[in-house]
PDB file of N, CA and C in Angstrom:
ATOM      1  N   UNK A   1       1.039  14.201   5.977  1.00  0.00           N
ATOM      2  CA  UNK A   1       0.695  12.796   6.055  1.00  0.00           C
ATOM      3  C   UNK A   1      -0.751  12.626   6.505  1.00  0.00           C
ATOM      4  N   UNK A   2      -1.161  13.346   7.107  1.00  0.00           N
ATOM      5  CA  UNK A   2      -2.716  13.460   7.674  1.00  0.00           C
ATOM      6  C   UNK A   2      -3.710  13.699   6.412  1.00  0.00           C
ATOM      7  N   UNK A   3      -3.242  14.427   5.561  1.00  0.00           N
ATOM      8  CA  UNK A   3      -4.337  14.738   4.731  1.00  0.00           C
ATOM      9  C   UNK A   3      -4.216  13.328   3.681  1.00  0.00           C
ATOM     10  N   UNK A   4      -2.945  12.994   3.410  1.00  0.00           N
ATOM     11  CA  UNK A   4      -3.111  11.338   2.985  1.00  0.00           C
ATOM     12  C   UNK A   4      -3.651  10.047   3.216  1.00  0.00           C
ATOM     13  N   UNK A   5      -4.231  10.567   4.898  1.00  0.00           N
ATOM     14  CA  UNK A   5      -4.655   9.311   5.403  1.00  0.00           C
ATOM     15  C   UNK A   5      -6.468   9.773   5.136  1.00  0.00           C
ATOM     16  N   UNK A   6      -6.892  11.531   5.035  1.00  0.00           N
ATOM     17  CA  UNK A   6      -7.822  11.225   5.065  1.00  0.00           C
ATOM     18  C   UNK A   6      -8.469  11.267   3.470  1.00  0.00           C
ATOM     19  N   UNK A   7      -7.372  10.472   2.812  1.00  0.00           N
ATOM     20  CA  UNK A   7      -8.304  10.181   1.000  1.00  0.00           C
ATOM     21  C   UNK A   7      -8.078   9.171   1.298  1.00  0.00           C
ATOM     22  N   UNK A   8      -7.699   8.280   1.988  1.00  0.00           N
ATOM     23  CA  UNK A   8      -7.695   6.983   2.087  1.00  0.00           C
ATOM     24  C   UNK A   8      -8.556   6.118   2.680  1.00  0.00           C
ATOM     25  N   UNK A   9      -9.258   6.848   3.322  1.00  0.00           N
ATOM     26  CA  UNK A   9     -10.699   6.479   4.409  1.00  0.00           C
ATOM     27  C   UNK A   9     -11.674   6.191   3.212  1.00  0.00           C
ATOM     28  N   UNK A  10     -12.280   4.834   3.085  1.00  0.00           N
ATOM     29  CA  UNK A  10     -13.216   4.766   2.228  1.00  0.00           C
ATOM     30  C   UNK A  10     -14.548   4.405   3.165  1.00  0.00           C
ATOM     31  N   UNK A  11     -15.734   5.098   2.870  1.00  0.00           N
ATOM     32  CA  UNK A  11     -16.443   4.946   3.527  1.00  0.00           C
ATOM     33  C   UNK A  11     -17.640   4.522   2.616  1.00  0.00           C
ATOM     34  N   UNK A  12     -19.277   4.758   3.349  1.00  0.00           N
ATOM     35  CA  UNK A  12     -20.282   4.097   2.413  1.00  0.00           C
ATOM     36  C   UNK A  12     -20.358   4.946   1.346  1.00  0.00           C
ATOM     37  N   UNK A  13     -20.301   6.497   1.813  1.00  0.00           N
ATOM     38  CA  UNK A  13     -20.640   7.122   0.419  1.00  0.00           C
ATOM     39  C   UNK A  13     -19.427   6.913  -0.837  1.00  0.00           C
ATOM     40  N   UNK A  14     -18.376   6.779  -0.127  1.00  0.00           N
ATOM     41  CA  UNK A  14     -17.756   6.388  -1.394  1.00  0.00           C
ATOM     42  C   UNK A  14     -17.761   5.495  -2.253  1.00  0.00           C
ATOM     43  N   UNK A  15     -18.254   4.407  -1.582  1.00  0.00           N
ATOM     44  CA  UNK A  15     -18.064   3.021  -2.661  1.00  0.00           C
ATOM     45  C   UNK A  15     -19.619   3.224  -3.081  1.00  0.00           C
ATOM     46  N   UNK A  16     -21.163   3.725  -2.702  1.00  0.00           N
ATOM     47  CA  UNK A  16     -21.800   4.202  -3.631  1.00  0.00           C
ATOM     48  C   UNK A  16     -21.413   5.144  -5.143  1.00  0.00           C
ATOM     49  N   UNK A  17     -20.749   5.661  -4.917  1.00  0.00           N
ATOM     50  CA  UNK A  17     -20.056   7.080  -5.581  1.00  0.00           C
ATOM     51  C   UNK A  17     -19.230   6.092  -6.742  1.00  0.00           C
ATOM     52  N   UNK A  18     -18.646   4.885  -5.987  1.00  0.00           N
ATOM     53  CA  UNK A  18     -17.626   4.020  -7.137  1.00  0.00           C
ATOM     54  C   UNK A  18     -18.980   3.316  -8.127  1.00  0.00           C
ATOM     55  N   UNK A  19     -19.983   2.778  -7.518  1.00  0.00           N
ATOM     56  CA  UNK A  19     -20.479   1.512  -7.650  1.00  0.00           C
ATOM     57  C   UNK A  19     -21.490   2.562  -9.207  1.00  0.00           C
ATOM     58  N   UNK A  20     -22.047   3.014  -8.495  1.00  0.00           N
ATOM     59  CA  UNK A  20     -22.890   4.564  -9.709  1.00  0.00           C
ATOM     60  C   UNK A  20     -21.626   4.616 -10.836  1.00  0.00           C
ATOM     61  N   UNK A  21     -20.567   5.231 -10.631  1.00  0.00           N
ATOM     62  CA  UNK A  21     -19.608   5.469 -11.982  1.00  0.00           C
ATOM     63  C   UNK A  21     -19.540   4.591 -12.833  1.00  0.00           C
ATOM     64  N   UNK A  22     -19.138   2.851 -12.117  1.00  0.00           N
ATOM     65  CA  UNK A  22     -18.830   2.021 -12.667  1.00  0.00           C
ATOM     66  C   UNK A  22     -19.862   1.274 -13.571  1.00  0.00           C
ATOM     67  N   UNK A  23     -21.133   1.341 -12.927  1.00  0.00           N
ATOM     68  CA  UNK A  23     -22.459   1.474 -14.072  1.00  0.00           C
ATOM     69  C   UNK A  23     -22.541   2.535 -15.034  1.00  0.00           C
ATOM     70  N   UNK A  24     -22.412   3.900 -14.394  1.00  0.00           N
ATOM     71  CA  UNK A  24     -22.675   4.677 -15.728  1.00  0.00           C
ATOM     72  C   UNK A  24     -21.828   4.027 -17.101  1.00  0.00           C
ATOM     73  N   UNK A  25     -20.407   3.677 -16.705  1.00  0.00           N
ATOM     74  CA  UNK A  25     -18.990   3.571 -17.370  1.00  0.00           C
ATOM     75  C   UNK A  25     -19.596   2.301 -18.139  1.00  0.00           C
ATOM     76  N   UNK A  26     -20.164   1.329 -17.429  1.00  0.00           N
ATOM     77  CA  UNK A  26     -20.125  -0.353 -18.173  1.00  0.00           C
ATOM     78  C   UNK A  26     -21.438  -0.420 -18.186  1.00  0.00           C
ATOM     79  N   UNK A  27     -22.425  -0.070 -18.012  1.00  0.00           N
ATOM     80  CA  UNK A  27     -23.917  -0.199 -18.086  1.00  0.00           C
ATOM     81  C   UNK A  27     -24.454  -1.709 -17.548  1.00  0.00           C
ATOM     82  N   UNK A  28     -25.338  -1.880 -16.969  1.00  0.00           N
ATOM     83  CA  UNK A  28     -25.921  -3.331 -16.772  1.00  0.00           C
ATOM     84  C   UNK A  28     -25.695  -4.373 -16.941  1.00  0.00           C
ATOM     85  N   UNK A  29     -25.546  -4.202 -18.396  1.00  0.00           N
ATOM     86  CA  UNK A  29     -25.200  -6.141 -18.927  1.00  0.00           C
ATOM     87  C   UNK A  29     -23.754  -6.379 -19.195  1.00  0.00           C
ATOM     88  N   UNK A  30     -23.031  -5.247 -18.805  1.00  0.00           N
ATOM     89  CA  UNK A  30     -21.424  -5.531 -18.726  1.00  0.00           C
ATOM     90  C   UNK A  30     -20.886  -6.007 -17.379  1.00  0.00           C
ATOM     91  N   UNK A  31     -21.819  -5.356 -16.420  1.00  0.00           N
ATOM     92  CA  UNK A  31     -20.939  -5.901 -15.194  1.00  0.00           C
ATOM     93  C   UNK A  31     -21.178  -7.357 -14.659  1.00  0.00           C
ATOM     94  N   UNK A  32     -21.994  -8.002 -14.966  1.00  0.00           N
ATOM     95  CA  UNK A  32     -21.911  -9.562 -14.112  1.00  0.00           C
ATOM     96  C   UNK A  32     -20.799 -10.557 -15.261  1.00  0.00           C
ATOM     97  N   UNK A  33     -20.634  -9.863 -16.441  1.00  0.00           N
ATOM     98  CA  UNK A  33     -19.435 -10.837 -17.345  1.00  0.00           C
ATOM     99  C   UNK A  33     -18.141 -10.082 -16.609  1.00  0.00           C
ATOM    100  N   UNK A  34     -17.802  -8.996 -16.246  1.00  0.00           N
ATOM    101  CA  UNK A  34     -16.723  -8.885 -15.365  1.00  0.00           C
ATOM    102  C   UNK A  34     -16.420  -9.531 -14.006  1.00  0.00           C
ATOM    103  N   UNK A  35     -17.796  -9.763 -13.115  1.00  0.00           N
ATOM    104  CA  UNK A  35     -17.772  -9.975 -12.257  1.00  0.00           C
ATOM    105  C   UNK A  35     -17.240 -11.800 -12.485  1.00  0.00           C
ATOM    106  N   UNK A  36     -18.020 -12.559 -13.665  1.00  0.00           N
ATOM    107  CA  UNK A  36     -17.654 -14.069 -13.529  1.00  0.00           C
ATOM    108  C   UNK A  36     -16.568 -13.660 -13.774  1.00  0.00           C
ATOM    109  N   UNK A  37     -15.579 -12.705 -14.732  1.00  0.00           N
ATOM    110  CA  UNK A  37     -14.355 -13.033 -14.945  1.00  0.00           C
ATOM    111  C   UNK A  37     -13.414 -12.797 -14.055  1.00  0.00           C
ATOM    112  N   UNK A  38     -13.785 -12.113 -12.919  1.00  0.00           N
ATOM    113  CA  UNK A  38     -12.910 -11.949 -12.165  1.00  0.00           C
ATOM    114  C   UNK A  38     -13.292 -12.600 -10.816  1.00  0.00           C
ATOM    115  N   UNK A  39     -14.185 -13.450 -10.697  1.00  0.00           N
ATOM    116  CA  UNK A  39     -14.179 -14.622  -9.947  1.00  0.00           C
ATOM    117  C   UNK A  39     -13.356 -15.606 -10.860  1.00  0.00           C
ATOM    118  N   UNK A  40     -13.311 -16.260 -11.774  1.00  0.00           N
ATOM    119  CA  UNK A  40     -12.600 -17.283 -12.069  1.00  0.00           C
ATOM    120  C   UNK A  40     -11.133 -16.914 -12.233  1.00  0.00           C
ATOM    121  N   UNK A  41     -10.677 -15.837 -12.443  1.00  0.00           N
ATOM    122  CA  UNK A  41      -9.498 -15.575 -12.229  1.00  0.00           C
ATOM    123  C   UNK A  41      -8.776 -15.699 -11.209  1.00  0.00           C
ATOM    124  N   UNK A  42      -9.794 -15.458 -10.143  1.00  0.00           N
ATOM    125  CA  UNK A  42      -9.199 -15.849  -8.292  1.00  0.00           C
ATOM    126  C   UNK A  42      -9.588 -17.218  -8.010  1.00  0.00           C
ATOM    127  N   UNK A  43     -10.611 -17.481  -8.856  1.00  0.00           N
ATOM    128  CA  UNK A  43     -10.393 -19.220  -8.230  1.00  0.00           C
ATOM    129  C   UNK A  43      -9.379 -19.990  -9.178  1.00  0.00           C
ATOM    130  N   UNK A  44      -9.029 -19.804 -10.247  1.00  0.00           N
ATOM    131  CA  UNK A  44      -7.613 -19.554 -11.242  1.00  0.00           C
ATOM    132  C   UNK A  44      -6.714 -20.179 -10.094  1.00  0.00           C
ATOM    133  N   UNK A  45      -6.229 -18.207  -9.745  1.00  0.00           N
ATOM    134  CA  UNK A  45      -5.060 -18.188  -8.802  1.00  0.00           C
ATOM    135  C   UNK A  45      -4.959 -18.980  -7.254  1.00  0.00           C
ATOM    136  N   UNK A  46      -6.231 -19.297  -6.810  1.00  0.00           N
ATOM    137  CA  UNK A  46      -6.260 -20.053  -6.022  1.00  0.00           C
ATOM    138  C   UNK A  46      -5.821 -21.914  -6.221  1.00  0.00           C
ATOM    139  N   UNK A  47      -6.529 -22.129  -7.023  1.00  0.00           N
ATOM    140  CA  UNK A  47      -5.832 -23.542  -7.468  1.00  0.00           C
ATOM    141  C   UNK A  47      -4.325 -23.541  -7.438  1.00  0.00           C
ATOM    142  N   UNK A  48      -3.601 -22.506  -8.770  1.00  0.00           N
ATOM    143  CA  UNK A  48      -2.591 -22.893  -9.409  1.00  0.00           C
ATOM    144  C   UNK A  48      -1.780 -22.989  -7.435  1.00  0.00           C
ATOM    145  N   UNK A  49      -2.037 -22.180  -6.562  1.00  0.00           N
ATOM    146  CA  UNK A  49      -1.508 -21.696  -5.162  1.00  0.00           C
ATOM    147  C   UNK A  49      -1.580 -23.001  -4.283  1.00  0.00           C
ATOM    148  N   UNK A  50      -2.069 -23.802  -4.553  1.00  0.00           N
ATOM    149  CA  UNK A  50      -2.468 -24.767  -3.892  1.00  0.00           C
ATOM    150  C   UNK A  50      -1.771 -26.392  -4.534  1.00  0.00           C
ATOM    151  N   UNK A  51      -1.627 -25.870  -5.847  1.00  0.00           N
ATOM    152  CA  UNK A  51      -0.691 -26.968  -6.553  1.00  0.00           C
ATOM    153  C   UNK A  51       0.859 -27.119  -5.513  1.00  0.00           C
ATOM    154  N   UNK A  52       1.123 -28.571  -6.019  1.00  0.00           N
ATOM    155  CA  UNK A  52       2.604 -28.605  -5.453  1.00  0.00           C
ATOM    156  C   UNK A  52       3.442 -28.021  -6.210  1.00  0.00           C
ATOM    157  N   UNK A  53       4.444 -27.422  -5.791  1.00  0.00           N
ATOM    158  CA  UNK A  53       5.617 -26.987  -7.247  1.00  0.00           C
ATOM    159  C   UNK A  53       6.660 -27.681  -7.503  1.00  0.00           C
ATOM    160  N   UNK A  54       7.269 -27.585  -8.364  1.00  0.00           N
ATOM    161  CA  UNK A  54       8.129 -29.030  -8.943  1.00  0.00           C
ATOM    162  C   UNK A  54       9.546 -28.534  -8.128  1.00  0.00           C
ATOM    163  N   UNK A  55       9.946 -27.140  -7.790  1.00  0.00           N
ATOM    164  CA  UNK A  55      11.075 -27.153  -6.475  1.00  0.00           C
ATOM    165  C   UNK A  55      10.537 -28.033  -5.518  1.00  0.00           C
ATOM    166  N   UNK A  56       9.402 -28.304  -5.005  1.00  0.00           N
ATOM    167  CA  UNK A  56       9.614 -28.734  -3.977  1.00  0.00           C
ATOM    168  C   UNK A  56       9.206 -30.305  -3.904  1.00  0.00           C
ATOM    169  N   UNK A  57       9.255 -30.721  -4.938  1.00  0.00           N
ATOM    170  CA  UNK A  57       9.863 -32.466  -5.356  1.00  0.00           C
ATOM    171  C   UNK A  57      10.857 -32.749  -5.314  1.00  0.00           C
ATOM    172  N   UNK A  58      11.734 -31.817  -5.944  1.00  0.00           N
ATOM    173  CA  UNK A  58      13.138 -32.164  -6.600  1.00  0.00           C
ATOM    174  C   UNK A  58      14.108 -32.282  -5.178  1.00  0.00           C
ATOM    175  N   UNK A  59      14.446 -32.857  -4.859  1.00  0.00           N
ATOM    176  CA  UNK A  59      15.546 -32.590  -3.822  1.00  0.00           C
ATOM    177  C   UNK A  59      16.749 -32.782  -4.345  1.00  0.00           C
ATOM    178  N   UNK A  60      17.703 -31.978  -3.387  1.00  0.00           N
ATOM    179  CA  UNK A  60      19.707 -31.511  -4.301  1.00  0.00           C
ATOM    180  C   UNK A  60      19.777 -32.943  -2.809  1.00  0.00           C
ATOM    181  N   UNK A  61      20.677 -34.183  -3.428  1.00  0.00           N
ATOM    182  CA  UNK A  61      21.358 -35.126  -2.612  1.00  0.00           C
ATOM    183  C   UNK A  61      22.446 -34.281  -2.813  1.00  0.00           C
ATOM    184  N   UNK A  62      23.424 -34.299  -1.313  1.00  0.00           N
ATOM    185  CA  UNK A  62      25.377 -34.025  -1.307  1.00  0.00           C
ATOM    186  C   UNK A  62      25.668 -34.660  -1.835  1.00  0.00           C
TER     187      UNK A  62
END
């Protein structure tokens, strides 16, 4: 269990190590159209989260 916890430690060099791949992988002008798309996807999921839901209109009368 110890050696599981230590691949799980992310530190600076690693997310350099991610941030380098993920350019080599998508090059420059790919990553800020991922990046809007996955901001509007969380502000998406944030709205729909914030809507009322129609269970909790409906009430069951006895």
């Amino acid at each position: 269990m110890e050696t599981l916890s230590f691949f799980l430690v992310i530190g600076w060099p690693q997310i350099v190590l991610i941030a380098v791949v993920i350019l080599l992988l998508f090059g420059g002008r790919k990553i800020p159209e991922l990046m809007r798309g996955l901001g509007s996807g969380i502000k998406e999921f944030k709205d729909a989260s914030k809507e009322p839901s129609d269970q909790e209109d409906t009430k069951i009368e006895p």
